[in-house]
N, C-alpha and C. Protein backbone atom coordinates (compact mmCIF):
# COMPACT_ATOMS: atom_id res chain seq x y z
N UNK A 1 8.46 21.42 60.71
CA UNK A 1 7.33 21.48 61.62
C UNK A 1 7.77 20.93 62.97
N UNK A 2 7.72 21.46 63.99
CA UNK A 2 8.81 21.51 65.47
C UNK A 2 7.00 20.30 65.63
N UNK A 3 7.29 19.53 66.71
CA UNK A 3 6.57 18.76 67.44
C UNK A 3 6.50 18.84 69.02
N UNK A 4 5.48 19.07 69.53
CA UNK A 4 5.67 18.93 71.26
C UNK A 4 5.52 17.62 71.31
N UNK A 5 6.53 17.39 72.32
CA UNK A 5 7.28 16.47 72.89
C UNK A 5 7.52 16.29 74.02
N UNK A 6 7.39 15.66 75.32
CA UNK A 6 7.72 15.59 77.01
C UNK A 6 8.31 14.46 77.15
N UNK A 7 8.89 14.44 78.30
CA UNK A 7 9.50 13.07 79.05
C UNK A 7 9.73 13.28 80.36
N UNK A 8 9.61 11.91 80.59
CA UNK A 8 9.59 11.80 82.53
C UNK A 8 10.65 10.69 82.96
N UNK A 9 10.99 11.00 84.04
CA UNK A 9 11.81 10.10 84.52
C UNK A 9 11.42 8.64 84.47
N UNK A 10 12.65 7.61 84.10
CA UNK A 10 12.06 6.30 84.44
C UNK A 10 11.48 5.65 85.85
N UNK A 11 12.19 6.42 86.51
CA UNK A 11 11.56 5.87 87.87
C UNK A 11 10.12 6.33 88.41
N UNK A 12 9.56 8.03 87.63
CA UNK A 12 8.54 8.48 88.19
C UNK A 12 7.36 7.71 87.48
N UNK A 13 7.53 7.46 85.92
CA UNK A 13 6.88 6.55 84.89
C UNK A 13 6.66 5.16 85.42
N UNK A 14 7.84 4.21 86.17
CA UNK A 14 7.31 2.98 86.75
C UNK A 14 6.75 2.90 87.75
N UNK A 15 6.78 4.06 89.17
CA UNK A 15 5.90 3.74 90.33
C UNK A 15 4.73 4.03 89.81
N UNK A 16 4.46 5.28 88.93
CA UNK A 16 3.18 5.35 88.50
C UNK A 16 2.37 4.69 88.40
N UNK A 17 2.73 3.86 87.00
CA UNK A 17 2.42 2.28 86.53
C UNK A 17 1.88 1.40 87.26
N UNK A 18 3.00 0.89 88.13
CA UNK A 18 3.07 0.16 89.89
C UNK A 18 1.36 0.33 90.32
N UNK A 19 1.69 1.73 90.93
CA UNK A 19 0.47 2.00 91.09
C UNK A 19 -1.10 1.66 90.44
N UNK A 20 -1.01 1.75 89.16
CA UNK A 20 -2.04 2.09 88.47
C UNK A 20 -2.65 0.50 87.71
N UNK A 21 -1.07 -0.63 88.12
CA UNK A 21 -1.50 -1.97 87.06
C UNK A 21 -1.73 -2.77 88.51
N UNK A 22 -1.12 -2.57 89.77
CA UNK A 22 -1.55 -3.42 90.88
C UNK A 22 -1.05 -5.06 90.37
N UNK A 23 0.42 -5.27 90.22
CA UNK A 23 1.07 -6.45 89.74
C UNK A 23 0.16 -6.94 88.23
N UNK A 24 -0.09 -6.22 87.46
CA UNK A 24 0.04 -6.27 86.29
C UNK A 24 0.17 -5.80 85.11
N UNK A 25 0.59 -6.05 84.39
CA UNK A 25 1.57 -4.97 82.97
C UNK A 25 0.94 -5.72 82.13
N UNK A 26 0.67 -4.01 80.68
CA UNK A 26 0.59 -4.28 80.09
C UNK A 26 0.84 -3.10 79.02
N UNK A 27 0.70 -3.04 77.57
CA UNK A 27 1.04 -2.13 76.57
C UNK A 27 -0.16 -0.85 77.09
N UNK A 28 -1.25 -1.39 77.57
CA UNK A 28 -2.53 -0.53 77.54
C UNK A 28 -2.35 0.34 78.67
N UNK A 29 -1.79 -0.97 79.99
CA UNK A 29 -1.75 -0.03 80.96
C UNK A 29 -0.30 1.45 81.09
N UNK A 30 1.20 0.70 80.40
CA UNK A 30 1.88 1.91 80.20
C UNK A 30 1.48 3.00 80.05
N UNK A 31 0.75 2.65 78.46
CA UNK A 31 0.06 4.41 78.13
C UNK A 31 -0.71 4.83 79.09
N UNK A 32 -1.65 4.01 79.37
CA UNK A 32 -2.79 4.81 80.64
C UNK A 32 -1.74 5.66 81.18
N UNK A 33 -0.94 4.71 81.55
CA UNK A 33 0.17 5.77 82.93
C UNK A 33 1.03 6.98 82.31
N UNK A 34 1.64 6.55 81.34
CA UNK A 34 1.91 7.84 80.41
C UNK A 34 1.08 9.10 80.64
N UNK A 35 -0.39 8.50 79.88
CA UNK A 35 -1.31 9.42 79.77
C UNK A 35 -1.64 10.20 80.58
N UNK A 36 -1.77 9.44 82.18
CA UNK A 36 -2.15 10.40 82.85
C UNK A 36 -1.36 10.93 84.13
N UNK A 37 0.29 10.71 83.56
CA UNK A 37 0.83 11.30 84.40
C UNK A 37 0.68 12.97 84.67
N UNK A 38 0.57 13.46 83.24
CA UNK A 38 0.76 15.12 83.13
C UNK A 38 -0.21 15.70 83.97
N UNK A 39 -1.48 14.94 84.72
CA UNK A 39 -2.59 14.87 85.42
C UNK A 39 -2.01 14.96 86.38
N UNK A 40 -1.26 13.66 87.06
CA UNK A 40 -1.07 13.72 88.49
C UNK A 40 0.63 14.68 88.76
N UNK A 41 1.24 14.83 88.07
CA UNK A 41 2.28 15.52 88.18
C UNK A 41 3.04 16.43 86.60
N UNK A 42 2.31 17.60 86.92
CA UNK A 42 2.66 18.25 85.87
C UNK A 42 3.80 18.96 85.92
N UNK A 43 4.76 18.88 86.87
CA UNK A 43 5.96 19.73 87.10
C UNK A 43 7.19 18.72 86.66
N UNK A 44 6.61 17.30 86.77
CA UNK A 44 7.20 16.36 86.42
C UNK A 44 7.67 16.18 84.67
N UNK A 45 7.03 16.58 83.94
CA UNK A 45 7.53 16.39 83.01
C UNK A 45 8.80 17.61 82.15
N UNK A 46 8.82 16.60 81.74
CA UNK A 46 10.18 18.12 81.01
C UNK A 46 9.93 17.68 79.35
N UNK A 47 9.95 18.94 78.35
CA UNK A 47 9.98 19.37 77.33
C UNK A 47 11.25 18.91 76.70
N UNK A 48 11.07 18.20 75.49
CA UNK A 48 12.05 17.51 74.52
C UNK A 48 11.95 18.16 73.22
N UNK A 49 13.24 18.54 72.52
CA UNK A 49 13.24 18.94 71.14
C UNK A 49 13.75 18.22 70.41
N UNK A 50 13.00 17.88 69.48
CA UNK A 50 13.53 16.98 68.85
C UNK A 50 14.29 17.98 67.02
N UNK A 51 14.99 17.06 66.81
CA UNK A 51 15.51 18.07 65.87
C UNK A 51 14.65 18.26 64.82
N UNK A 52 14.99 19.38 63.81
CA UNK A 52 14.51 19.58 62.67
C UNK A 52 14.86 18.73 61.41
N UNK A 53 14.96 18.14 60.10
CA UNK A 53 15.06 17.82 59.19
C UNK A 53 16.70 17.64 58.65
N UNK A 54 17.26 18.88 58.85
CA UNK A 54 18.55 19.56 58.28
C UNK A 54 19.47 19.01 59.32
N UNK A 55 19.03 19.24 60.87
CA UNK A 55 20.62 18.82 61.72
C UNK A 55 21.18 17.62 61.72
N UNK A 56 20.11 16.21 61.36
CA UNK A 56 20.74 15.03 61.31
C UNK A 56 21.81 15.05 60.13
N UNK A 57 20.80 15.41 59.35
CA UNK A 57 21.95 15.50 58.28
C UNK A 57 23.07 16.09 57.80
N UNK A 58 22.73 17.06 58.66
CA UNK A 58 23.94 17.93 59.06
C UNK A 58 25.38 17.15 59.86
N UNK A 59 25.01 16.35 60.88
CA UNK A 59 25.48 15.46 61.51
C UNK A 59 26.59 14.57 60.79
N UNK A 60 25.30 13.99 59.78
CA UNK A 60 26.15 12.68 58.96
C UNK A 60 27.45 13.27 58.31
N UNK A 61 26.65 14.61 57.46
CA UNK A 61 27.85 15.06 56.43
C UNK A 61 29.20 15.37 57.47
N UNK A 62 29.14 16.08 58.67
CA UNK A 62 30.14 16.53 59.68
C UNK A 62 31.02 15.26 59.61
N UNK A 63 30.34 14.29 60.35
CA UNK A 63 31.26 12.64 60.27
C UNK A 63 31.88 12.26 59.29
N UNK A 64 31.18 12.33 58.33
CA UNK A 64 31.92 12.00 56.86
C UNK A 64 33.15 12.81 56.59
N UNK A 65 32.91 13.67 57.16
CA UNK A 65 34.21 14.75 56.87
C UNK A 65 35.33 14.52 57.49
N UNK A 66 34.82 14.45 58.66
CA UNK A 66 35.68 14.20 60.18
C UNK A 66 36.42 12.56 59.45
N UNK A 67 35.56 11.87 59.41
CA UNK A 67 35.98 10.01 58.41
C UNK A 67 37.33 10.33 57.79
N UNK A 68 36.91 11.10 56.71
CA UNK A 68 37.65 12.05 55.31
C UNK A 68 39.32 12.20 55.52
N UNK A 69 38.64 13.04 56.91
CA UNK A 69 40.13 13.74 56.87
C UNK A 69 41.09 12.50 57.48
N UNK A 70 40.66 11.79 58.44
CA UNK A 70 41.77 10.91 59.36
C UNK A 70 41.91 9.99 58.37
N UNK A 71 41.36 9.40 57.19
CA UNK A 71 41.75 8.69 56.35
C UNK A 71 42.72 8.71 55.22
N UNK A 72 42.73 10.49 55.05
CA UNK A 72 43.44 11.51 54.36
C UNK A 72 45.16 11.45 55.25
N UNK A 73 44.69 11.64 56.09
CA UNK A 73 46.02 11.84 57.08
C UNK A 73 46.67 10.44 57.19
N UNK A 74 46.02 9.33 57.42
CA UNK A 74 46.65 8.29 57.61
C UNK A 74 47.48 7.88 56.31
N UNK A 75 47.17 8.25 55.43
CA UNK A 75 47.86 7.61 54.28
C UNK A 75 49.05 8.69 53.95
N UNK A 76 48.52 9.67 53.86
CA UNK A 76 49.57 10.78 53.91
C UNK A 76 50.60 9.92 54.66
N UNK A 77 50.44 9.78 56.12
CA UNK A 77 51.48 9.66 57.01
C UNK A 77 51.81 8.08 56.34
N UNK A 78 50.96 7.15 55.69
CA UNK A 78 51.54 6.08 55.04
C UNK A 78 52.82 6.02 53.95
N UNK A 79 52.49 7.02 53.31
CA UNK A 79 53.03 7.73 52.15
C UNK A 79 54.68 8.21 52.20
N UNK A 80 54.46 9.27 53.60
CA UNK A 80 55.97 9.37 54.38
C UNK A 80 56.85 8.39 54.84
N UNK A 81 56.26 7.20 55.60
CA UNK A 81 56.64 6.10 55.95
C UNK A 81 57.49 5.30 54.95
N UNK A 82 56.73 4.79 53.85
CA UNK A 82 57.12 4.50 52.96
C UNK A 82 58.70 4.78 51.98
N UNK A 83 58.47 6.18 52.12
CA UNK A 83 59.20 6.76 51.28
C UNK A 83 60.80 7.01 52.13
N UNK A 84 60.43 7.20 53.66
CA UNK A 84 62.04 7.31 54.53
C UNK A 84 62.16 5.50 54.41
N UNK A 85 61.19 4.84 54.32
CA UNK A 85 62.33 3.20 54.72
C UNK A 85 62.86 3.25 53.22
N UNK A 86 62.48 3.96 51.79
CA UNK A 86 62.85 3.36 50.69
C UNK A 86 63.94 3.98 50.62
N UNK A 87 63.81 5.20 50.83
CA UNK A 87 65.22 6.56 50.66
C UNK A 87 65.04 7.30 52.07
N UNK A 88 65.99 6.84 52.71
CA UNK A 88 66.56 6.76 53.81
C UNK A 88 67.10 8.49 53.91
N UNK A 89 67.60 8.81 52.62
CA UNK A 89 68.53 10.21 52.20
C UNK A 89 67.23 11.09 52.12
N UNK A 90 66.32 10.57 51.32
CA UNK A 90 65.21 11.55 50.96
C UNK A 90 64.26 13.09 52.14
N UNK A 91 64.95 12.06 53.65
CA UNK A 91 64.83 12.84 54.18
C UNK A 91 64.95 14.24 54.76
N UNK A 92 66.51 13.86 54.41
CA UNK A 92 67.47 15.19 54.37
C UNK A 92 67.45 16.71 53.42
N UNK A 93 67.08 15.36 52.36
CA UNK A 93 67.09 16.32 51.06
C UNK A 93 65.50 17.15 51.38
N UNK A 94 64.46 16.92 51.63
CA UNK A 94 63.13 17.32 51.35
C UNK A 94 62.83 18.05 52.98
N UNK A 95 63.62 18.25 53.58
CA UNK A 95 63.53 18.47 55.10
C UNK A 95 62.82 20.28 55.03
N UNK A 96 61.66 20.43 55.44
CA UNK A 96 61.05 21.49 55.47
C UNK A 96 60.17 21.46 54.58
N UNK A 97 60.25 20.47 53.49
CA UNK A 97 58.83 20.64 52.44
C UNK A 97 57.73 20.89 52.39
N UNK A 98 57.95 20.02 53.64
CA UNK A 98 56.35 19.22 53.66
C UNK A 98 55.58 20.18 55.04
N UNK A 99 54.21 20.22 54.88
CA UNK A 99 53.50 21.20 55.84
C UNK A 99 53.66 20.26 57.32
N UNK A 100 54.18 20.97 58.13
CA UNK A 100 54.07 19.89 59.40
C UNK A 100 55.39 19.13 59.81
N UNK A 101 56.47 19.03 58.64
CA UNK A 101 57.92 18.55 58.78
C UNK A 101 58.42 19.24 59.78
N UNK A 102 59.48 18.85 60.98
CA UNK A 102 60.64 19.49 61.49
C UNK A 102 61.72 19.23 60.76
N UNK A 103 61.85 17.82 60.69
CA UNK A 103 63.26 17.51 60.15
C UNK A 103 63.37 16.25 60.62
């Protein structure tokens, strides 16, 4: 279910205010000014979408993946490391094996 949604600049939102609290603030008076900005300047606001249900989560799983792989790779490349300080020769011998090897 999509929601309408607007937003205004911070600066057009505080002279408003300014205006409307005469050196005083409060939760009541914000909204007033909120409220009746779309009144005094309706060109002023701009239309916000907020997402649907699926893209955040869409999001997370992407990261997790993205997480996945560089954690995947790092050990991999741990793995290689390992194995040229133990067998020094091993390199020679296995040279092209591996996806991504020159030599």
């Amino acid at each position: 279910m999509a929601i309408g949604c607007f937003g205004v600049s911070s600066a057009k939102a505080s002279a408003f205010r300014r205006f409307l609290s005469r050196y005083a603030t409060s939760n009541r008076i914000d909204a007033e000014a909120l409220a009746r900005l779309p009144l005094v300047d309706p060109g002023g606001l701009v239309a916000l979408e907020l997402p649907d249900d699926d893209a955040p989560r869409l999001r997370r799983r992407a990261r997790s993946a993205d997480r996945l792989v560089e954690e995947m790779t790092t050990r991999k490349q741990r793995t290689r490391d390992l194995a040229r300080q133990c067998y020094p020769m091993l390199t020679l011998l296995l040279r092209g094996r591996w996806p991504g090897e020159s030599g």
